[in-house]
C-alpha atoms as a PDB file:
ATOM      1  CA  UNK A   1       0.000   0.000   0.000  1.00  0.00           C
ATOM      2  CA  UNK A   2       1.623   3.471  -1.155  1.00  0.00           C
ATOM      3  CA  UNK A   3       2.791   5.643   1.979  1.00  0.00           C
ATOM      4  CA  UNK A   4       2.015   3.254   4.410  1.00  0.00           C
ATOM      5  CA  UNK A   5       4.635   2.751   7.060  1.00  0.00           C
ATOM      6  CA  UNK A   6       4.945   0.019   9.693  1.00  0.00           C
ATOM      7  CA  UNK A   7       7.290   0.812  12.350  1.00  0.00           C
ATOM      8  CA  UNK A   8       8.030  -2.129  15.118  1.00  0.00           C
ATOM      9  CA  UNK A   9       8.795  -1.021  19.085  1.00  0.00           C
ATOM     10  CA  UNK A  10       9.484  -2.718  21.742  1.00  0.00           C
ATOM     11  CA  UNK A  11       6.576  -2.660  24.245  1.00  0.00           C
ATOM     12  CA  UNK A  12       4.472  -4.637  26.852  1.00  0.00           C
ATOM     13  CA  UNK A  13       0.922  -4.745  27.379  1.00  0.00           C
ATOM     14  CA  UNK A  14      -0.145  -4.367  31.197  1.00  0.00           C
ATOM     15  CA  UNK A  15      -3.392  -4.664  32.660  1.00  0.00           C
ATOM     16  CA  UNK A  16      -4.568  -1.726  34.792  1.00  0.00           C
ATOM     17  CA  UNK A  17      -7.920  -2.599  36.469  1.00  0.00           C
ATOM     18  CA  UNK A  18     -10.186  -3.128  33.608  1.00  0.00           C
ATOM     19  CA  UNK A  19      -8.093  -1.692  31.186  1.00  0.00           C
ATOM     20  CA  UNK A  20      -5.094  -2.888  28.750  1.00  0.00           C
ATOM     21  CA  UNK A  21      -2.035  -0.205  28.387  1.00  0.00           C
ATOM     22  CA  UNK A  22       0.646  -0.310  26.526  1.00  0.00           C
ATOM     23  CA  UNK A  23       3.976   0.338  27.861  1.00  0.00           C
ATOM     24  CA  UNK A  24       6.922   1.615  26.097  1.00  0.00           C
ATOM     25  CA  UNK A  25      10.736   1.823  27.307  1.00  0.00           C
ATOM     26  CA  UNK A  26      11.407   6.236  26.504  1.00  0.00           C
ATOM     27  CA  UNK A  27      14.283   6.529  23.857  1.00  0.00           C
ATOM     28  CA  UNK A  28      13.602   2.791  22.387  1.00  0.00           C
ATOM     29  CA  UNK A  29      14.506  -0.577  24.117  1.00  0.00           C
ATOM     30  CA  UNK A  30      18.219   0.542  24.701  1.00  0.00           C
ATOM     31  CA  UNK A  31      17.509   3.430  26.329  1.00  0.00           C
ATOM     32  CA  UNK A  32      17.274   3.511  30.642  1.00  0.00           C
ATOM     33  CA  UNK A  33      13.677   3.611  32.041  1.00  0.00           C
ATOM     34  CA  UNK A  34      13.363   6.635  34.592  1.00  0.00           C
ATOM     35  CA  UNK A  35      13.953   6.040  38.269  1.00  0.00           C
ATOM     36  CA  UNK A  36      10.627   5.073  39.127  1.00  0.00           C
ATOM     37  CA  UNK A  37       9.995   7.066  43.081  1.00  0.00           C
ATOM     38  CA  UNK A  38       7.295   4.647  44.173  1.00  0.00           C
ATOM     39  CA  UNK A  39       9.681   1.598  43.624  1.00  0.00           C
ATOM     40  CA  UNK A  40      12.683   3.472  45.346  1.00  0.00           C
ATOM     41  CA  UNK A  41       9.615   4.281  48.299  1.00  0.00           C
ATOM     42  CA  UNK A  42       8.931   0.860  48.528  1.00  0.00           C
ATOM     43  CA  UNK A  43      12.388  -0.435  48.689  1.00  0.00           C
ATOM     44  CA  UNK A  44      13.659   2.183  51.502  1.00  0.00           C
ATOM     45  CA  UNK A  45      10.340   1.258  53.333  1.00  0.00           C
ATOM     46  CA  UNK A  46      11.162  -2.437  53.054  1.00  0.00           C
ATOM     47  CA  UNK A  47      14.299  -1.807  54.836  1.00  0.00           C
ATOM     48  CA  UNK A  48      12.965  -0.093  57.343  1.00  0.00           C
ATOM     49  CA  UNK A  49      10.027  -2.933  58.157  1.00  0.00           C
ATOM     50  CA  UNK A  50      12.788  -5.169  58.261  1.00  0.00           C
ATOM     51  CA  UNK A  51      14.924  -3.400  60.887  1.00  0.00           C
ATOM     52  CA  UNK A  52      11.802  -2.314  62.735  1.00  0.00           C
ATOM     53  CA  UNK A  53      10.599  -6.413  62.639  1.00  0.00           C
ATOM     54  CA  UNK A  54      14.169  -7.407  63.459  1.00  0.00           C
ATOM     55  CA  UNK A  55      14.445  -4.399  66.775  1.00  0.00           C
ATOM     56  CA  UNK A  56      17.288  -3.494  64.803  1.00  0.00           C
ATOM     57  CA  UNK A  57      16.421   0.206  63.977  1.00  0.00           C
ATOM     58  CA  UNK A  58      14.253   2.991  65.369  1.00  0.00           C
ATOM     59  CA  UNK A  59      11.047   2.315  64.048  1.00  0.00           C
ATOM     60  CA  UNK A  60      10.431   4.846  60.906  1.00  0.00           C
ATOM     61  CA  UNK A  61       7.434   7.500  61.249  1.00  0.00           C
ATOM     62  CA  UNK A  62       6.497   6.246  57.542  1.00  0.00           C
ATOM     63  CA  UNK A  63       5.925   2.561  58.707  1.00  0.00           C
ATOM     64  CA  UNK A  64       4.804   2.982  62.457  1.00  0.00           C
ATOM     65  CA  UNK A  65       1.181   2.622  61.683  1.00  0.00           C
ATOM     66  CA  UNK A  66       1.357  -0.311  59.656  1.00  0.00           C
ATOM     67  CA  UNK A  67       0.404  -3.871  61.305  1.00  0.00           C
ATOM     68  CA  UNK A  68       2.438  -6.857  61.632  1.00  0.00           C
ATOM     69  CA  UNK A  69       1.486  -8.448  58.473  1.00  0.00           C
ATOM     70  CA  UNK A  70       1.723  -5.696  56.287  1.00  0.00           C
ATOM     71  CA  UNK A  71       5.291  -5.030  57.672  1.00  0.00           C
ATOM     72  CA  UNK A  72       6.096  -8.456  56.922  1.00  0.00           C
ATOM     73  CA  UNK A  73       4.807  -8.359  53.278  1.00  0.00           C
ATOM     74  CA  UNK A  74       7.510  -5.449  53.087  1.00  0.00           C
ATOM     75  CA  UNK A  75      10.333  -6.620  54.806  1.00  0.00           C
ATOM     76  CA  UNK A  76      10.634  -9.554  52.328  1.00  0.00           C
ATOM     77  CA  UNK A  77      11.109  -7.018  49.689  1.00  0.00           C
ATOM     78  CA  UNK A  78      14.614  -6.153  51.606  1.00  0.00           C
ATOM     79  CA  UNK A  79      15.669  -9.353  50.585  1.00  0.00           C
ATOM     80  CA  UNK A  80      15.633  -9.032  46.608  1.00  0.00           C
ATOM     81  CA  UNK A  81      19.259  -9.764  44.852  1.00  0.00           C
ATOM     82  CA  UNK A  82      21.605  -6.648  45.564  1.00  0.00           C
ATOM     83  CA  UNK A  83      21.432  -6.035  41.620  1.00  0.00           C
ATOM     84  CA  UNK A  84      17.868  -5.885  41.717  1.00  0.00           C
ATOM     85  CA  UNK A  85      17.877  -3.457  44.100  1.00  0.00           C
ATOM     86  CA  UNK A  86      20.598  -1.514  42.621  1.00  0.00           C
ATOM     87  CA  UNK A  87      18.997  -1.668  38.813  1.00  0.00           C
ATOM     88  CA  UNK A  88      15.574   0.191  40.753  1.00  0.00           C
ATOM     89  CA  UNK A  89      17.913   2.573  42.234  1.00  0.00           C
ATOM     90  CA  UNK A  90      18.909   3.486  38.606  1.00  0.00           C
ATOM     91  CA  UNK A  91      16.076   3.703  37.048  1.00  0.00           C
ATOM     92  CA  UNK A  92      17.364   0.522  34.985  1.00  0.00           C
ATOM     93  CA  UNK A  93      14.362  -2.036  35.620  1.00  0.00           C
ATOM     94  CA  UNK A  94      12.069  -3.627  33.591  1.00  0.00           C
ATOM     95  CA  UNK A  95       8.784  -1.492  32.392  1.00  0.00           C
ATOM     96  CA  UNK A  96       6.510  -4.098  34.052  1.00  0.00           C
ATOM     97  CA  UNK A  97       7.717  -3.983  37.127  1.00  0.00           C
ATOM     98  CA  UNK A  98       5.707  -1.242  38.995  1.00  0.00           C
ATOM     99  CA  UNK A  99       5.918  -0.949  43.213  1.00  0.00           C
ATOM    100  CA  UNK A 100       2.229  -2.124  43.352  1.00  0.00           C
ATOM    101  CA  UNK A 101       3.328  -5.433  41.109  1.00  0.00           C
ATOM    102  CA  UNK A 102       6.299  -6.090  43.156  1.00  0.00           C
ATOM    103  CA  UNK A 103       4.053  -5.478  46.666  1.00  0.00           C
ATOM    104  CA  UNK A 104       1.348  -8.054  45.137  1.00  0.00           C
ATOM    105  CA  UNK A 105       3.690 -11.057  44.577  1.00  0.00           C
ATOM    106  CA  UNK A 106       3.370 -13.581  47.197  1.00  0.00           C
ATOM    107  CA  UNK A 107       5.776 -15.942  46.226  1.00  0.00           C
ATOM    108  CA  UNK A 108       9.404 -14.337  46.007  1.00  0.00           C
ATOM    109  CA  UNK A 109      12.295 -16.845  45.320  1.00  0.00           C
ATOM    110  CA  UNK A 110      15.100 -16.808  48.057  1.00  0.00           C
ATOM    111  CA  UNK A 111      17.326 -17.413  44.967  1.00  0.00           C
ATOM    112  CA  UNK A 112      18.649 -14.412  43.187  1.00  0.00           C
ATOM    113  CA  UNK A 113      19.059 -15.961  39.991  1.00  0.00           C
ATOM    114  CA  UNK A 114      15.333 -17.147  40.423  1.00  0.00           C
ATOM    115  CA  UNK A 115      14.353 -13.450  41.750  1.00  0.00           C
ATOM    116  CA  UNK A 116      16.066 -12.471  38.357  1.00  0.00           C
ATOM    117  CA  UNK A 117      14.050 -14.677  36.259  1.00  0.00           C
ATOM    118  CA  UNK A 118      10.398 -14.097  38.197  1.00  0.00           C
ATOM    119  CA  UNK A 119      10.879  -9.625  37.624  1.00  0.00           C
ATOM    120  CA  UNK A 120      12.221 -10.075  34.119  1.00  0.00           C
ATOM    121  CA  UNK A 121      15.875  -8.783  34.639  1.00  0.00           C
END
């Protein structure tokens, strides 16, 4: 078909309630994703329900309220592979992994290569 152009990009399709969106990595596939604040939230917080489950640390005005299971859903989260953790803190992970993803899964491998696999790194 004259002037018809098809042009292919990387993207994933995520489900948001009862809609479908499309997600697509800024500057291409190559290109970083930005440092996404709720993740980096989520991880600092995860810390901090750790420490405060472990007496470790003064307990953290931003996690004081929460009960003992929710701080137990979070402190697992301290335990994702250090390069995990680091790729959030660059703004390097994958576009499907979102804070309120990562807080849903239930079943987190203790492996990191498995951790790896499961978040698409």
């Amino acid at each position: 078909m004259p002037g018809r152009c098809d042009l292919a990009v990387p993207h994933i399709v995520n489900r948001c309630g009862h809609e479908m969106r499309i997600a697509i990595a800024p500057g291409g596939s190559g290109a970083p994703a930005d440092r996404d604040g709720s993740l980096v939230t989520l991880i600092v917080k995860a810390h901090q329900a750790r420490d405060q489950l472990l007496g470790t640390g003064a307990p953290a005005s931003s996690i004081a309220t929460m009960g003992h299971k929710h701080l137990a859903r979070m402190a697992r989260l301290a335990y994702l592979a250090p390069d995990i953790i680091k790729a959030i803190l660059e703004g390097r992970q994958p576009i499907a992994l979102t804070a309120r993803s990562l807080l849903r899964l239930t079943d987190i491998p203790l492996g990191w290569k498995e951790q790896q696999k499961l978040l698409g790194f």
